[in-house]
N, C-alpha and C. Protein backbone atom coordinates (compact mmCIF):
# COMPACT_ATOMS: atom_id res chain seq x y z
N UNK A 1 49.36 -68.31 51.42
CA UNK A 1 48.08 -68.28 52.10
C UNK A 1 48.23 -67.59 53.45
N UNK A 2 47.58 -67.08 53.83
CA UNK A 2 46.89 -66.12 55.27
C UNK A 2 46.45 -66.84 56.12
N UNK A 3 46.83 -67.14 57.38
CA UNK A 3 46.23 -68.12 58.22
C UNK A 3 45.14 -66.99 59.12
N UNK A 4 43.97 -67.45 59.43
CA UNK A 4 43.38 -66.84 60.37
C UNK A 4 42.36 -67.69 61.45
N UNK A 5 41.99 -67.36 62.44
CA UNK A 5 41.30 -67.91 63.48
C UNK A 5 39.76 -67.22 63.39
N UNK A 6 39.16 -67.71 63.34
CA UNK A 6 37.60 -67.54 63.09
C UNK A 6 36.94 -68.13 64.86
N UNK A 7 36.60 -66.46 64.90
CA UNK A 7 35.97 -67.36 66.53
C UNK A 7 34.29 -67.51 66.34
N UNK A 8 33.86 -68.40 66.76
CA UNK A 8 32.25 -68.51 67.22
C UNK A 8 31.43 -67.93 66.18
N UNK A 9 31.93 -68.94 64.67
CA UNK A 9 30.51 -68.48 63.84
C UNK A 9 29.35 -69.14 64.34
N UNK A 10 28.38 -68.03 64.13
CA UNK A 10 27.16 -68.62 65.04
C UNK A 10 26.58 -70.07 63.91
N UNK A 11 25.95 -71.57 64.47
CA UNK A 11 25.53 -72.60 64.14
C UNK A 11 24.96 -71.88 62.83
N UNK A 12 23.77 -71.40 62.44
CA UNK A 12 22.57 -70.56 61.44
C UNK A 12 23.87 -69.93 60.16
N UNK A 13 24.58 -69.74 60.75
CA UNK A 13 25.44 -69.07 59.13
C UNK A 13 26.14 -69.93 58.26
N UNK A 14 25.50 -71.57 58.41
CA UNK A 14 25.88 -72.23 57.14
C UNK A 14 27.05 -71.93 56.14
N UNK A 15 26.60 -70.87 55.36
CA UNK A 15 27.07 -70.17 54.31
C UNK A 15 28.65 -69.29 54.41
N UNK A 16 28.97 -69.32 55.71
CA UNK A 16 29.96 -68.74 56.08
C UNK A 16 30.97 -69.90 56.15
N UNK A 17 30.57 -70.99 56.81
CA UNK A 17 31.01 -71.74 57.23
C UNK A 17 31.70 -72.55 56.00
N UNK A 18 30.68 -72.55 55.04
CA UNK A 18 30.70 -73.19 53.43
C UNK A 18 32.09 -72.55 52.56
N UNK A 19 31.65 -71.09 52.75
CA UNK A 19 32.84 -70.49 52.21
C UNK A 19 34.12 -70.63 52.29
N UNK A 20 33.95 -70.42 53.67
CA UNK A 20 35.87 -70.88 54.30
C UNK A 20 36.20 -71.89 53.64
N UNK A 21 35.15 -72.97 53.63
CA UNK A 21 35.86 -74.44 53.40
C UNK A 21 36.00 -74.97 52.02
N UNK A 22 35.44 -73.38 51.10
CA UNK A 22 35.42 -73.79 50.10
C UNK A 22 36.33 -72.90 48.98
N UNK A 23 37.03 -71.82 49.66
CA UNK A 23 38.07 -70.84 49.65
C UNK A 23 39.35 -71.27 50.01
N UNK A 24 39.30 -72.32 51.54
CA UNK A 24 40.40 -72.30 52.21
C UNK A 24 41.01 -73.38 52.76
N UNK A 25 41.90 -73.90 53.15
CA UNK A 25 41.85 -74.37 54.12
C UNK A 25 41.77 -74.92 55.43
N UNK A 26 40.92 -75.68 55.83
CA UNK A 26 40.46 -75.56 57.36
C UNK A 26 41.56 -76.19 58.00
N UNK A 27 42.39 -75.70 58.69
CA UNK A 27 43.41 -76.52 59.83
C UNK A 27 43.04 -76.82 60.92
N UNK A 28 41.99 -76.13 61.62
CA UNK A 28 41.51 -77.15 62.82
C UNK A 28 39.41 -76.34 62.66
N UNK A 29 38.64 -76.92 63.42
CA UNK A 29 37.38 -76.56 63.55
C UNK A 29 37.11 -77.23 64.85
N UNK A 30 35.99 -76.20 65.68
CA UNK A 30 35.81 -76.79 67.37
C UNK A 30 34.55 -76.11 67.03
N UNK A 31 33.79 -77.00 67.48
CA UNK A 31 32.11 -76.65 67.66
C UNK A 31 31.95 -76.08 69.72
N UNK A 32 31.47 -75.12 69.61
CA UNK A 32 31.51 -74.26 70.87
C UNK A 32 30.14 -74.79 71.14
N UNK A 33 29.66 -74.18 72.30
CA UNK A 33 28.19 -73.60 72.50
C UNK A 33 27.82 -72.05 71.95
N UNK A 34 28.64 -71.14 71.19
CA UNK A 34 28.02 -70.15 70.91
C UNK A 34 28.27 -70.23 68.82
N UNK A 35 29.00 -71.19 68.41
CA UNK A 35 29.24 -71.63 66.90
C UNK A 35 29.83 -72.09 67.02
N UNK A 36 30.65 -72.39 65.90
CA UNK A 36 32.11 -73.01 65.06
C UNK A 36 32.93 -71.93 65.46
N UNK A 37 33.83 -72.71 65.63
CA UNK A 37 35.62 -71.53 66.02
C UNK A 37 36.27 -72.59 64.62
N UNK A 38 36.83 -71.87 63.67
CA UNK A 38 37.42 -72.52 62.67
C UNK A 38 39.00 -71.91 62.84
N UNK A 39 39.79 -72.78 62.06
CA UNK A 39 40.91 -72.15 61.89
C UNK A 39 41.38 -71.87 60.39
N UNK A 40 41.71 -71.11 60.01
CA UNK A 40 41.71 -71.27 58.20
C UNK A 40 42.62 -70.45 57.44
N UNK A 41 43.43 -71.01 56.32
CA UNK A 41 44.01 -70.57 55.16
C UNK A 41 43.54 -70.14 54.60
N UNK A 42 43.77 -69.07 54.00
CA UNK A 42 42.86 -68.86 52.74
C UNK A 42 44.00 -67.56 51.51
N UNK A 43 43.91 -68.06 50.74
CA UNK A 43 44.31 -67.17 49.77
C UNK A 43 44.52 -65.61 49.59
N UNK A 44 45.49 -65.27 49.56
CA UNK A 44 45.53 -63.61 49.91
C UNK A 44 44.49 -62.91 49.24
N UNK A 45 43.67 -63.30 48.05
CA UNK A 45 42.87 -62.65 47.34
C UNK A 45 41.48 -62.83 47.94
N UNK A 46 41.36 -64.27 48.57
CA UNK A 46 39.88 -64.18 49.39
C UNK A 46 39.80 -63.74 50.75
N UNK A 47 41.44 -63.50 51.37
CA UNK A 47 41.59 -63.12 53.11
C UNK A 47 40.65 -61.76 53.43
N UNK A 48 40.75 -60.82 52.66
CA UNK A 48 40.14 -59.13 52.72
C UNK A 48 39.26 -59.27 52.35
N UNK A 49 38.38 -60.10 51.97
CA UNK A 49 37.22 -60.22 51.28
C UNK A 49 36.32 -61.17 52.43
N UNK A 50 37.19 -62.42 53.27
CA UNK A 50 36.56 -62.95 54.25
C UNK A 50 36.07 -62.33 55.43
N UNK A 51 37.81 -61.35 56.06
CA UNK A 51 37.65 -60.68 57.02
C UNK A 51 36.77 -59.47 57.00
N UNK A 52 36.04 -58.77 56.44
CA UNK A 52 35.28 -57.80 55.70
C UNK A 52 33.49 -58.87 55.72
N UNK A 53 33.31 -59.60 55.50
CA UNK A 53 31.96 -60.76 55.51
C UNK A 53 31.97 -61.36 57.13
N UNK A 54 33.52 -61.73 58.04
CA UNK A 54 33.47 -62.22 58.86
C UNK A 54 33.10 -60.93 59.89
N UNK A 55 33.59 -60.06 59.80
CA UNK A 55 32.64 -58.88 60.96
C UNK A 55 31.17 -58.38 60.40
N UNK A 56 31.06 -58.08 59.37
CA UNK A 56 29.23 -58.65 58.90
C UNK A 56 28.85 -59.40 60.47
N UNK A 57 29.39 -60.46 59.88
CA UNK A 57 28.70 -61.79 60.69
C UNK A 57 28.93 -61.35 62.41
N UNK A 58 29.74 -60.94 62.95
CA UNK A 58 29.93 -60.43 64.07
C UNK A 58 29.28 -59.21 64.24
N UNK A 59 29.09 -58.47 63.61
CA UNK A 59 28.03 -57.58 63.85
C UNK A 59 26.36 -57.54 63.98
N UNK A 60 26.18 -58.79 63.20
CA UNK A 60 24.99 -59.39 63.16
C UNK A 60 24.06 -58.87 61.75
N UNK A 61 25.09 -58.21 60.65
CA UNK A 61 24.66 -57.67 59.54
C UNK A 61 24.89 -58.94 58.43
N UNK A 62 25.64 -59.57 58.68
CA UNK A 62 26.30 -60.63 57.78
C UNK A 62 25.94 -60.30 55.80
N UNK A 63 26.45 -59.02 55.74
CA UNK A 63 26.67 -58.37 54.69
C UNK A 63 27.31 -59.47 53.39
C-alpha cells in the first residue's frame, strides 16, 4: 500500500471522503476549518486513480 496525506478536503465532498475510506486505509483524519486533512493507504491500483480525483478536487473540478 501507498501511504499519502490528503490536505483540506473541503467539508461538501462527502464522496471523496467515502472513497478513501472505502479504498483505504485511514491512519489518522483532523477536521480543519477549511476540510478534512486525512491520512491514507491505499492500494497501488487505487493510489493513481485517487491522486488524479484528489487534484479534481483541488482544482475545484472534482472530475
Amino acid at each position: 500500500m501507498n501511504a499519502a496525506s490528503v490536505s483540506a478536503i473541503p467539508f461538501h465532498r462527502g464522496d471523496v471522503v467515502s472513497f478513501l475510506y472505502e479504498k483505504g486505509e485511514v491512519l489518522s483524519r483532523q477536521d480543519t476549518p477549511a476540510g478534512v486533512r486525512l491520512e491514507v493507504a491505499l492500494p497501488a491500483v487505487w493510489a493513481a486513480r485517487a491522486a488524479a480525483f484528489l487534484e479534481g478536487v483541488r482544482r475545484g473540478s472534482g472530475s
